[in-house]
Protein backbone atom coordinates (compact mmCIF):
# COMPACT_ATOMS: atom_id res chain seq x y z
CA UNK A 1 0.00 0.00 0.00
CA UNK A 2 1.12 3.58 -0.51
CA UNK A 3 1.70 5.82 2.76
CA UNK A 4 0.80 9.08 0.47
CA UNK A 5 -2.74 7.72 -0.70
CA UNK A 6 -5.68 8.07 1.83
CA UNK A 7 -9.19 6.83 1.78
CA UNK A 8 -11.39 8.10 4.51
CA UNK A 9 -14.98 7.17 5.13
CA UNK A 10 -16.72 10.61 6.05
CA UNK A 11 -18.74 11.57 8.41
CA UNK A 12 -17.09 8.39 10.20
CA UNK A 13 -16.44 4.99 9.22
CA UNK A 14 -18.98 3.32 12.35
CA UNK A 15 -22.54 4.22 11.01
CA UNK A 16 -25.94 3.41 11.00
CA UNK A 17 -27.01 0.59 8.35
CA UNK A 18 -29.74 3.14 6.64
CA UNK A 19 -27.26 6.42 6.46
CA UNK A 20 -25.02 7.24 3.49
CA UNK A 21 -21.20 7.51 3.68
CA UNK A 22 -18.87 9.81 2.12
CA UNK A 23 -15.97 8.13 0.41
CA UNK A 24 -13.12 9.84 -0.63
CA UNK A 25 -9.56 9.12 -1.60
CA UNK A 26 -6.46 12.23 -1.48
CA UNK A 27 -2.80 11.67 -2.37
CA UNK A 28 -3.16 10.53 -5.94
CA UNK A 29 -1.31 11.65 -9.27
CA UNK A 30 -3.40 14.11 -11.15
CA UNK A 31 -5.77 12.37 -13.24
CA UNK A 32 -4.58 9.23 -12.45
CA UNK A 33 -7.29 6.42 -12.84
CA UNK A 34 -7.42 3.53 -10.53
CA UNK A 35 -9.89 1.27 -9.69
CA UNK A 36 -12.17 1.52 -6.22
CA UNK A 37 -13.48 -1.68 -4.79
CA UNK A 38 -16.00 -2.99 -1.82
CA UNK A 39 -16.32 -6.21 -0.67
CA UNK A 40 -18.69 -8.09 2.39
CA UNK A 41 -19.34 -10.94 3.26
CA UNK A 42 -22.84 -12.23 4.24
CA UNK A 43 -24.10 -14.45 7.26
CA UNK A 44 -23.92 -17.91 4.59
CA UNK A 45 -20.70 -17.11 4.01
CA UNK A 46 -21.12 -15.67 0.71
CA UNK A 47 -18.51 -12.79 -0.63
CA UNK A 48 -20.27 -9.43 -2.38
CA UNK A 49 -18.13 -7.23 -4.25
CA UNK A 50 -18.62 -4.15 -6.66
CA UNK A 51 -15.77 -2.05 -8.59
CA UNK A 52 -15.92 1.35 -9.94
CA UNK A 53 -12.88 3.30 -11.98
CA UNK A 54 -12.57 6.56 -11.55
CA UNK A 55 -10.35 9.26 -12.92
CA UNK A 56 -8.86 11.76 -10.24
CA UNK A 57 -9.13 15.39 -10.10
CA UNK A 58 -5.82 17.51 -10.82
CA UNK A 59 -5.46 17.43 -7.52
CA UNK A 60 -4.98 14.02 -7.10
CA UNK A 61 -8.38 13.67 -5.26
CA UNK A 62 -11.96 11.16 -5.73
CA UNK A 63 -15.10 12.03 -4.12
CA UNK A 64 -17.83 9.22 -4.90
CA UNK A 65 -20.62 12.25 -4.43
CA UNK A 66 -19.14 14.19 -7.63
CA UNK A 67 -16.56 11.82 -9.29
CA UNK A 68 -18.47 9.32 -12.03
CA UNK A 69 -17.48 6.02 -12.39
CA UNK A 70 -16.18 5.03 -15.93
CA UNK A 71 -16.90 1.76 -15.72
CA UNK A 72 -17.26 -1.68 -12.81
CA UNK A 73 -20.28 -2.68 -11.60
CA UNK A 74 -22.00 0.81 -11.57
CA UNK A 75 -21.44 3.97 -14.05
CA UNK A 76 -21.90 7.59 -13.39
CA UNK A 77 -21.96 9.57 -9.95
CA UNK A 78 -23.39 7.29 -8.01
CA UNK A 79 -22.40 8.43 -3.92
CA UNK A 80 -23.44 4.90 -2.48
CA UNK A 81 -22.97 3.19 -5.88
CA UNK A 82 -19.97 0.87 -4.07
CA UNK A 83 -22.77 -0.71 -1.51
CA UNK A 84 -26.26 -0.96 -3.89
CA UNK A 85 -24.05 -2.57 -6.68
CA UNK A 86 -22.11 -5.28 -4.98
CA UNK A 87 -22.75 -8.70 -5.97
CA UNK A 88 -21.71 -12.48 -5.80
CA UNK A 89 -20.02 -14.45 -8.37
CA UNK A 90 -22.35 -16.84 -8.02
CA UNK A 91 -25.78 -16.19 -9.81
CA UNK A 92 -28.90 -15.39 -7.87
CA UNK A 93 -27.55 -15.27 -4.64
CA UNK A 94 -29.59 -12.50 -2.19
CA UNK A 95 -27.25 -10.72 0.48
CA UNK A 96 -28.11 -12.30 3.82
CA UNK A 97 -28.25 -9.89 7.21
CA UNK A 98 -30.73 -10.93 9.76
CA UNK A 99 -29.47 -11.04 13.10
CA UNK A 100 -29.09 -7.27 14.51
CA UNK A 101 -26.61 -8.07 16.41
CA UNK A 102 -24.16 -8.54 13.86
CA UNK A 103 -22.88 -5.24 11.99
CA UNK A 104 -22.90 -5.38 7.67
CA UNK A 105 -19.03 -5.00 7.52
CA UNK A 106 -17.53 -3.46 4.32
CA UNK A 107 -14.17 -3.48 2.99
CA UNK A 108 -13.62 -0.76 0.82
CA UNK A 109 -9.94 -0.06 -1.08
CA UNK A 110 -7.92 1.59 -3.83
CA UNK A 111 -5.91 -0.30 -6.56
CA UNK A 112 -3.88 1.11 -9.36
CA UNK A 113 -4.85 -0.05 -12.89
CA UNK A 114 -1.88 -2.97 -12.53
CA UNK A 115 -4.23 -4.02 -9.57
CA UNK A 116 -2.13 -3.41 -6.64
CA UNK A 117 -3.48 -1.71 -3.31
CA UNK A 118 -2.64 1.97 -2.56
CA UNK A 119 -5.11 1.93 0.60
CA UNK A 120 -8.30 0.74 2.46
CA UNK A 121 -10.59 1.46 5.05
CA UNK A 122 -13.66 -0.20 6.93
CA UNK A 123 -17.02 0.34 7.18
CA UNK A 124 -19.13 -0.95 10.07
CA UNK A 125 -22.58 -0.12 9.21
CA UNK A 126 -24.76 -1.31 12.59
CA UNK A 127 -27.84 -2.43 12.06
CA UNK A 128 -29.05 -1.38 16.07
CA UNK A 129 -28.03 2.17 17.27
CA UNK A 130 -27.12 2.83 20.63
CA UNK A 131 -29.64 2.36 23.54
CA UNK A 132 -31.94 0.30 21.52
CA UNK A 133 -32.70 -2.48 23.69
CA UNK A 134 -33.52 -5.84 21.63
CA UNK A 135 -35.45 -8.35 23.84
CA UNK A 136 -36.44 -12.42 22.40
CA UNK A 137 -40.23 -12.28 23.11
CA UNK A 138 -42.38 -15.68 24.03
CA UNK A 139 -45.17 -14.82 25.87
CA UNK A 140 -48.37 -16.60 25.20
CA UNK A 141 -47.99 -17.97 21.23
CA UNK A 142 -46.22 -14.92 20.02
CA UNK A 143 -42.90 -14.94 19.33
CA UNK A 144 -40.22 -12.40 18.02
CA UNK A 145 -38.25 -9.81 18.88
CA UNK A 146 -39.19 -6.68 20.63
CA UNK A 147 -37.17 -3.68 20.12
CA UNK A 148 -37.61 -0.09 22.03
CA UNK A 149 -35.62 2.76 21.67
CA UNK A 150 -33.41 4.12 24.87
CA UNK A 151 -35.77 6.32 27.20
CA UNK A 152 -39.63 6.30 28.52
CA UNK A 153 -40.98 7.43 25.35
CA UNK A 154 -44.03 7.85 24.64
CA UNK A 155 -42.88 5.93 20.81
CA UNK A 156 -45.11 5.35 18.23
CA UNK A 157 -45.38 1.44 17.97
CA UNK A 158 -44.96 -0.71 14.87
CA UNK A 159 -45.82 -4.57 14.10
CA UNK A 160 -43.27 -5.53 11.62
CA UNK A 161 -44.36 -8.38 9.81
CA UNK A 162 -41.08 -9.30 7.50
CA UNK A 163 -41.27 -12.84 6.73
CA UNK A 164 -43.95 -15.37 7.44
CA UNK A 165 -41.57 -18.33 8.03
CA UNK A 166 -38.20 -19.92 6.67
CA UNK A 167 -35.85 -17.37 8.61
CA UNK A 168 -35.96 -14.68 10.53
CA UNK A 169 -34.81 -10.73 9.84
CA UNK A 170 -34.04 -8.24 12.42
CA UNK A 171 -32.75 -5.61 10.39
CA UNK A 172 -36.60 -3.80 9.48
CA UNK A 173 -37.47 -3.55 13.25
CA UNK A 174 -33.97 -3.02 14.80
CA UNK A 175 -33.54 0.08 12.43
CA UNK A 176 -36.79 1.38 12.81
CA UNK A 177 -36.31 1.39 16.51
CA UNK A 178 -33.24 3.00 16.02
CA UNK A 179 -35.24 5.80 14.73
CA UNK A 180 -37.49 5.94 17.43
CA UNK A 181 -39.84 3.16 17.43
CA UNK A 182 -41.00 0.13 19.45
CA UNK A 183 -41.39 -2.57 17.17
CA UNK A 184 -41.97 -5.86 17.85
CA UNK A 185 -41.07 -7.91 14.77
CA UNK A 186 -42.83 -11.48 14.41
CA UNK A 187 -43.51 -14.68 12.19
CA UNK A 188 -46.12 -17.20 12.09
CA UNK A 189 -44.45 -20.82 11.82
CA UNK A 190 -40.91 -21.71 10.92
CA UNK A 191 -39.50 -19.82 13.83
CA UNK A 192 -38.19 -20.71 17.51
CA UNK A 193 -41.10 -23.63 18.96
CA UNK A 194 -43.10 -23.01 15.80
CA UNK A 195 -45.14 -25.62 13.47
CA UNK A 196 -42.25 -26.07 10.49
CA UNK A 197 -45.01 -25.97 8.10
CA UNK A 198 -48.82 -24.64 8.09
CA UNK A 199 -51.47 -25.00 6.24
CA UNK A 200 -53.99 -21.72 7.11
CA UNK A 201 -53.10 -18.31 9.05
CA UNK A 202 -55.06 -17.61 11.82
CA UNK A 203 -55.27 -14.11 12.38
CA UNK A 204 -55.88 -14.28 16.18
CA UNK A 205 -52.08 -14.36 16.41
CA UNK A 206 -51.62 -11.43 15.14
CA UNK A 207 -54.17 -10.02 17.07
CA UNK A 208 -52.23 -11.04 20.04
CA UNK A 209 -49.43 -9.51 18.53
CA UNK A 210 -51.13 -6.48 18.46
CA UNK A 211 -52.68 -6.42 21.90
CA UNK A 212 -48.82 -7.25 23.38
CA UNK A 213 -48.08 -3.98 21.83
CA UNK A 214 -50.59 -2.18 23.03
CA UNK A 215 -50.34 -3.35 26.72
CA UNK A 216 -47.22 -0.62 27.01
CA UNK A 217 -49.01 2.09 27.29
CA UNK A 218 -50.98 0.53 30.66
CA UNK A 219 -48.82 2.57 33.03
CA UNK A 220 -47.37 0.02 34.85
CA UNK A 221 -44.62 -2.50 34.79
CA UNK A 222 -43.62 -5.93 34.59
CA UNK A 223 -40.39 -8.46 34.82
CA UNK A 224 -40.15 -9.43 31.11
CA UNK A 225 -37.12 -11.77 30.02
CA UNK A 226 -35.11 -10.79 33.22
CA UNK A 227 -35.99 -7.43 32.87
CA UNK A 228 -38.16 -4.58 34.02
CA UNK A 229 -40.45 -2.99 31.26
CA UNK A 230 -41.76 0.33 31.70
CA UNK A 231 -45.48 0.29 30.18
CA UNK A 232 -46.04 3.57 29.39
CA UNK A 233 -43.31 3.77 27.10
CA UNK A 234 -46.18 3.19 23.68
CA UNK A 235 -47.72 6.54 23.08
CA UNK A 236 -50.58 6.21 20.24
CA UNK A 237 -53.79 4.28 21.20
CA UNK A 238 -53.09 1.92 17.83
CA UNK A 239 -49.97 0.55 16.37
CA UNK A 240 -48.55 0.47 12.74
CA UNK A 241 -47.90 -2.62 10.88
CA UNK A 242 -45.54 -2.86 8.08
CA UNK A 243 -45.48 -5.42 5.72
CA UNK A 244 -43.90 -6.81 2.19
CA UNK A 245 -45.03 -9.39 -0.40
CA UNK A 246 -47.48 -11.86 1.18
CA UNK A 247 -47.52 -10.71 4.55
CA UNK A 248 -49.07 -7.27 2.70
CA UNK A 249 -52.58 -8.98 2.50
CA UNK A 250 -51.79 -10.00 5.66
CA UNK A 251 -51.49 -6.75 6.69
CA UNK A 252 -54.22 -5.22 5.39
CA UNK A 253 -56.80 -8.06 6.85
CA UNK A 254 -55.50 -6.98 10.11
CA UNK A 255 -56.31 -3.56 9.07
CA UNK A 256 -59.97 -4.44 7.96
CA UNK A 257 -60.94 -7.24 10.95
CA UNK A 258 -58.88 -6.39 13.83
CA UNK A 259 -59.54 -3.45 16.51
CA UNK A 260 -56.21 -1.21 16.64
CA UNK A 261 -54.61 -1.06 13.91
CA UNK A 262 -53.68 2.66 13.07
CA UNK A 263 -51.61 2.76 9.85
CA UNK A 264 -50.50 -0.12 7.54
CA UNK A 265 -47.27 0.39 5.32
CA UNK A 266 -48.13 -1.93 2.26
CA UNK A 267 -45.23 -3.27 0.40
CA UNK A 268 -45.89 -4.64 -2.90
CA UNK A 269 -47.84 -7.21 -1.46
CA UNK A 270 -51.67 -8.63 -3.53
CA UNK A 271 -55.18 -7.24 -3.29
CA UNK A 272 -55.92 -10.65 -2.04
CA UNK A 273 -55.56 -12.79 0.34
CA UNK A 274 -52.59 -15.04 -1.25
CA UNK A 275 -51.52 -18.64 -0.77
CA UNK A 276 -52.77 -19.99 2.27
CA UNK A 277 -56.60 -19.79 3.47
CA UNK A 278 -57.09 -17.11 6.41
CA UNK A 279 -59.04 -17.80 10.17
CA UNK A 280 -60.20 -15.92 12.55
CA UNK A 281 -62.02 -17.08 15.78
CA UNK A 282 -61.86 -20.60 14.55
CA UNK A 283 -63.85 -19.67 11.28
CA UNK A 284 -62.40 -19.04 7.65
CA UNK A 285 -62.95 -15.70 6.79
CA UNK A 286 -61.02 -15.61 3.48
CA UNK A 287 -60.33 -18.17 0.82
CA UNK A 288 -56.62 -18.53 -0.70
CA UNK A 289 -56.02 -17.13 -4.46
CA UNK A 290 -53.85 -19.53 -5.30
CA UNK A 291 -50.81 -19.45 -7.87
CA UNK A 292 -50.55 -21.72 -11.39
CA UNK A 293 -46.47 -22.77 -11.63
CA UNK A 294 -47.39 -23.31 -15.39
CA UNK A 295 -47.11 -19.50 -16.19
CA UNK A 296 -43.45 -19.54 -15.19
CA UNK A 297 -41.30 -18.34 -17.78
CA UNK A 298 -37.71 -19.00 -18.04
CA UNK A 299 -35.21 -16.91 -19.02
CA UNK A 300 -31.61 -16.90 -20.33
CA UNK A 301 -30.21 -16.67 -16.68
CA UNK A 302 -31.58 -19.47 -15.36
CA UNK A 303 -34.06 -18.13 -13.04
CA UNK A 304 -38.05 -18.03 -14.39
CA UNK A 305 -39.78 -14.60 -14.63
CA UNK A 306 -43.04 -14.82 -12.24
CA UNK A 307 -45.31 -12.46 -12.54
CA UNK A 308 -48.36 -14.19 -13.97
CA UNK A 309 -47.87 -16.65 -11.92
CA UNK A 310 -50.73 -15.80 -8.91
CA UNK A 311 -54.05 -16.19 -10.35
CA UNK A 312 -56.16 -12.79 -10.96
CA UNK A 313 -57.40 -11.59 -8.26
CA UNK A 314 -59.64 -9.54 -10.38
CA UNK A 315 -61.35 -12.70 -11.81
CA UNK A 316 -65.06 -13.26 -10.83
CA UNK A 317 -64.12 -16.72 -9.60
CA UNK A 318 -61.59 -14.75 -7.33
CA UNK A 319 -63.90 -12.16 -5.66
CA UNK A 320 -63.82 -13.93 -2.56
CA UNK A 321 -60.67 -13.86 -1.77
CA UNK A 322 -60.75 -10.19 -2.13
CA UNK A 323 -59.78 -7.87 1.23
CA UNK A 324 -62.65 -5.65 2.33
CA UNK A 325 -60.37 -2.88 2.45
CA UNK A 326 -62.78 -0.21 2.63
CA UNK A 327 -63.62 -1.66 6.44
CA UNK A 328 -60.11 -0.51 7.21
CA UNK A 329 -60.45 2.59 9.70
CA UNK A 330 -56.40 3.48 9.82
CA UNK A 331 -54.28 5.23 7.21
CA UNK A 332 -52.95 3.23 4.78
CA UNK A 333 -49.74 3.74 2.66
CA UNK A 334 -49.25 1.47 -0.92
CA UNK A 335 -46.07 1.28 -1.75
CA UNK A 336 -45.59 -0.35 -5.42
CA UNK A 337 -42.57 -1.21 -7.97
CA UNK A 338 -43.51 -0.91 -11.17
CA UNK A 339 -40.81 -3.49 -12.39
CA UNK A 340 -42.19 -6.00 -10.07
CA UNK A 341 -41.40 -9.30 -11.41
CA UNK A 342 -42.67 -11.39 -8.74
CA UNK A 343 -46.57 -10.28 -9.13
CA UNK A 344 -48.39 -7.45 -10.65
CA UNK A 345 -48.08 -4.98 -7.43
CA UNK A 346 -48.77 -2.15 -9.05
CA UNK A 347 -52.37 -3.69 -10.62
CA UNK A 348 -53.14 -4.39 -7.14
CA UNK A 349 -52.62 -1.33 -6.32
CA UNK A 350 -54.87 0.15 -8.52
CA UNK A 351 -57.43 -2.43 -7.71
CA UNK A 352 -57.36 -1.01 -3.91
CA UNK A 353 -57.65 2.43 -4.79
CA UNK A 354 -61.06 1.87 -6.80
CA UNK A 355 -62.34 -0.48 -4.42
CA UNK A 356 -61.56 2.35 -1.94
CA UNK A 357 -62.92 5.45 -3.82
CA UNK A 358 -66.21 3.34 -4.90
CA UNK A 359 -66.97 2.94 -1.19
CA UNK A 360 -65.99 7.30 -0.67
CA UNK A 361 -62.47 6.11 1.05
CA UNK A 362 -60.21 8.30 1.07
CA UNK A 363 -57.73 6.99 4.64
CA UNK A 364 -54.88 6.06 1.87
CA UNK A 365 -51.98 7.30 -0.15
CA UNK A 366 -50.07 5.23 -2.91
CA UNK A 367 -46.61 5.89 -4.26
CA UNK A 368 -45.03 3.75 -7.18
CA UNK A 369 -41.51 3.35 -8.17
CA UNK A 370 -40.80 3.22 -11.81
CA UNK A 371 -37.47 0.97 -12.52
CA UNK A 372 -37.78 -0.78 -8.80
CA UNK A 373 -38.17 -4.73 -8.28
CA UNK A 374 -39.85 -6.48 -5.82
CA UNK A 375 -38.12 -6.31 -2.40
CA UNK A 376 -37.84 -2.69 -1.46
CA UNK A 377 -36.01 -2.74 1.97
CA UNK A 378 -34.25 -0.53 4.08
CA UNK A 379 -31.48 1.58 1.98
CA UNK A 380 -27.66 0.88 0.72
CA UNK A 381 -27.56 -2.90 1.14
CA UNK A 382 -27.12 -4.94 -2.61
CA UNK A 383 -29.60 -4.98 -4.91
CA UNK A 384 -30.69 -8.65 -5.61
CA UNK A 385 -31.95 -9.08 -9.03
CA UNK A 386 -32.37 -13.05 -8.34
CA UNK A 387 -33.13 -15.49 -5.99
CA UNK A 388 -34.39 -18.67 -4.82
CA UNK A 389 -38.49 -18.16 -3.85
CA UNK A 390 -39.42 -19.71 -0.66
CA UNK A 391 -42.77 -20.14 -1.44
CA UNK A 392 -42.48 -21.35 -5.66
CA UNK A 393 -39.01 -23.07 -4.94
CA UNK A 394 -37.52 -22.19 -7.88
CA UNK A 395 -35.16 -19.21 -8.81
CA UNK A 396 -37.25 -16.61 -9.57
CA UNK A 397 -36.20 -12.84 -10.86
CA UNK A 398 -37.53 -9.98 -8.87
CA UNK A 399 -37.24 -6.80 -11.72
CA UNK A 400 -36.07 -3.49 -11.69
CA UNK A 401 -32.91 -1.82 -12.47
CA UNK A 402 -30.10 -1.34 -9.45
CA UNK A 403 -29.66 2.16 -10.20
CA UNK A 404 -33.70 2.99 -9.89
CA UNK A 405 -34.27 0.21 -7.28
CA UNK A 406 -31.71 1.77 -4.97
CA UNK A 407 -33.50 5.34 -5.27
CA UNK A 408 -36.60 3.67 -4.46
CA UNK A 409 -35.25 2.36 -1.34
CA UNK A 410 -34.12 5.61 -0.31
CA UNK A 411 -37.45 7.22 -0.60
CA UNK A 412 -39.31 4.61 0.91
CA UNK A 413 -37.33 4.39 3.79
CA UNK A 414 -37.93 8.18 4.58
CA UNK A 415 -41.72 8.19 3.39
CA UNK A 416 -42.19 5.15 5.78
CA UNK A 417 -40.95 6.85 9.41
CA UNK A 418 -42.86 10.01 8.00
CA UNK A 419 -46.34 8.15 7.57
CA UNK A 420 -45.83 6.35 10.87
CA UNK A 421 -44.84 9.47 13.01
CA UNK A 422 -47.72 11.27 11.47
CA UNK A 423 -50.36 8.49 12.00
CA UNK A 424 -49.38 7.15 15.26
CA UNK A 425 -49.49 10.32 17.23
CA UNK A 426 -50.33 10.31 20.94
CA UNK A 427 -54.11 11.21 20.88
CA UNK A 428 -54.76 9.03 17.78
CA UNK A 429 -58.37 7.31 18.77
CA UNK A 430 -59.12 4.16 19.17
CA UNK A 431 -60.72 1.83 16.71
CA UNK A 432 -63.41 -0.50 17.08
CA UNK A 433 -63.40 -4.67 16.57
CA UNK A 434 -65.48 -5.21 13.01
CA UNK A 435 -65.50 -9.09 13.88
């Protein structure tokens, strides 16, 4: 490495997961070109890595936020390009971060053109801030992981629903909470003392989900997991729930059955209720639209384009699997990417919206994201084009465009603690049980 050349990682090198970083390198030749590179390494095991050359000033100096990259895995000024565009070498492999107790490490460095290393640095982006407490959570059949934010509040309180089963991710709630939030963040099977496999949802979990939640505003306390829980640390009188793919029906069913719910963040989930037949108080309320693996369509990568795979939800035969949205007394927020290549979000979008305005609804907003795929998630980790679906078990892609998908990400990320800070205010009223 060469003493003269610096890279430095501004404002600091140990940052939150969700905020940008600066990178800059001084002590170069004028114009000289040389080639910057990140590299990570997920919880499988799996290396990520992106490149970008870039031509120094006549000073000898690169700054990612006004310096274009000529050419790697990302061109033009890109600031963050480094982190959205790093991939494996290995096709259709999605980055893997769940736990929040383990920081997203990345390596970033300079090489000349011949390939050899004039410096590096290291960026520990955390994925739980400081004073966030993170507490395991099995109490009654819930279970998950509660997160609050350091002090007696009164926070806004969010449900996350990430996955429904399979694994387990941390990173929505813990980040969230680092921004001022108690979440609690659960699944329904497929996690800790849960069935492997199930055949219906029952939505009474979730409803006890909910009510957990809501218990910490009750102005007392309680040993919980060895500790002491203030609970009058919740402020609103309903929680948030935010959601992506299927568990965005399952989302909005909470929304239209369940007493409490304040605001729903929809993620490019269905219209319908998808996959699996949901229960409440013993008694199907809502048939499963179901998906047809004969409308997969392979492509030259290897991994089968999806999106007509669910059946219309739009079909008569369908209607009944239909949400009653309209019954939904909270705010609503549909977020859609119009490059969606695991379903049509954006038609189910639209389907909402009428359904909504026919019945003179007007407790919801919409924003769509031209160029973005299917998983929008918190910002600046790589953008997976490809991956193995848990539910259709083949490789699937999942659209959009890194460039536009990373943007999207961005936005959403902001628009999402701005819709829940707005909705979830202190003297928010209460709503009523519709079942």
């Amino acid at each position: 490495m060469s003493s003269q050349v610096r890279l430095s990682l501004l404002p600091r090198a140990r940052c939150m997961f969700d905020e940008p970083v600066q990178v800059k390198v001084a002590g170069l030749r004028s114009r000289q070109v040389v080639t910057l590179r990140a590299r990570s390494t997920d919880e499988k095991g799996v290396v990520f890595s992106s490149s970008a050359t870039v031509r120094a000033d006549g000073s000898g100096r690169i700054d990612l936020e006004r310096d274009p990259s000529l050419g790697g895995t990302y061109i033009g000024v890109e600031s963050m390009g480094l982190l959205w565009s790093m991939r494996s070498d290995t096709l259709h492999k999605r980055f893997q971060l769940h736990s929040s107790l383990n920081p997203y490490v990345v390596k970033f460095s300079v090489h000349e053109e011949e390939g050899g290393m004039l410096a590096e640095a290291t960026n520990e982006r955390l994925l739980i801030g400081d004073g966030v407490i993170r507490r395991p959570v099995r109490e009654g059949n819930i279970r998950g992981v509660l997160f609050t934010p350091p002090g007696l509040g009164p926070f806004p309180a969010v449900l996350d629903l990430y996955i429904l089963g399979g694994g387990f991710s941390e990173k929505r709630g813990a980040l969230l909470a680092t921004r001022g939030f108690v979440v609690l963040t659960v699944v329904a099977y497929g996690y800790d003392n849960l069935p492997k496999k199930i055949d219906e949802i029952h939505l009474d979990y979730f409803e006890e989900a909910i009510q957990f939640l809501r218990k910490q505003d009750e102005g007392s306390s309680q040993s919980f997991e060895g500790f002491f829980v203030a609970h009058f640390m919740v402020g609103s009188k309903g929680v948030g729930v935010i959601s992506i793919s299927k568990t965005g029906d399952l989302a909005l069913s909470m929304a239209s059955y369940l007493q409490g719910v304040r605001a729903v963040v929809w993620i490019n989930g269905c219209s319908a209720n998808t996959l699996l037949p949901l229960y409440y108080k013993k008694s199907q309320i809502l048939p499963a639209l179901l998906f047809d693996l004969s409308q997969l369509i392979p492509t030259e990568s290897g991994a089968f384009n999806g999106k007509k795979v669910l059946n219309d939800p739009g079909a008569e035969e369908n209607e009944a699997t239909l949400i009653p949205v309209e019954r939904a007394e909270g705010r609503l927020l549909f977020a859609s990417a119009e490059d969606d290549l695991n379903w049509d979000s954006k038609a189910y979008v639209d389907m909402m919206v009428e359904r909504l305005q026919r019945h003179g609804k007007d407790n919801f907003e919409s924003v769509c994201y031209p160029g973005a795929g299917h998983y929008l998630e918190p910002p600046y980790g790589p953008y997976c084009p490809s991956s193995l679906h848990g539910v259709v078990g083949r490789l699937v892609l999942w659209g959009g465009e890194a460039r536009s998908h990373a943007a999207a990400e961005v936005h959403l990320w902001k628009k999402i603690q701005e819709f829940f800070r707005t909705h979830l205010s202190c003297d928010a009223t209460q709503t009523k049980a519709k079942l």
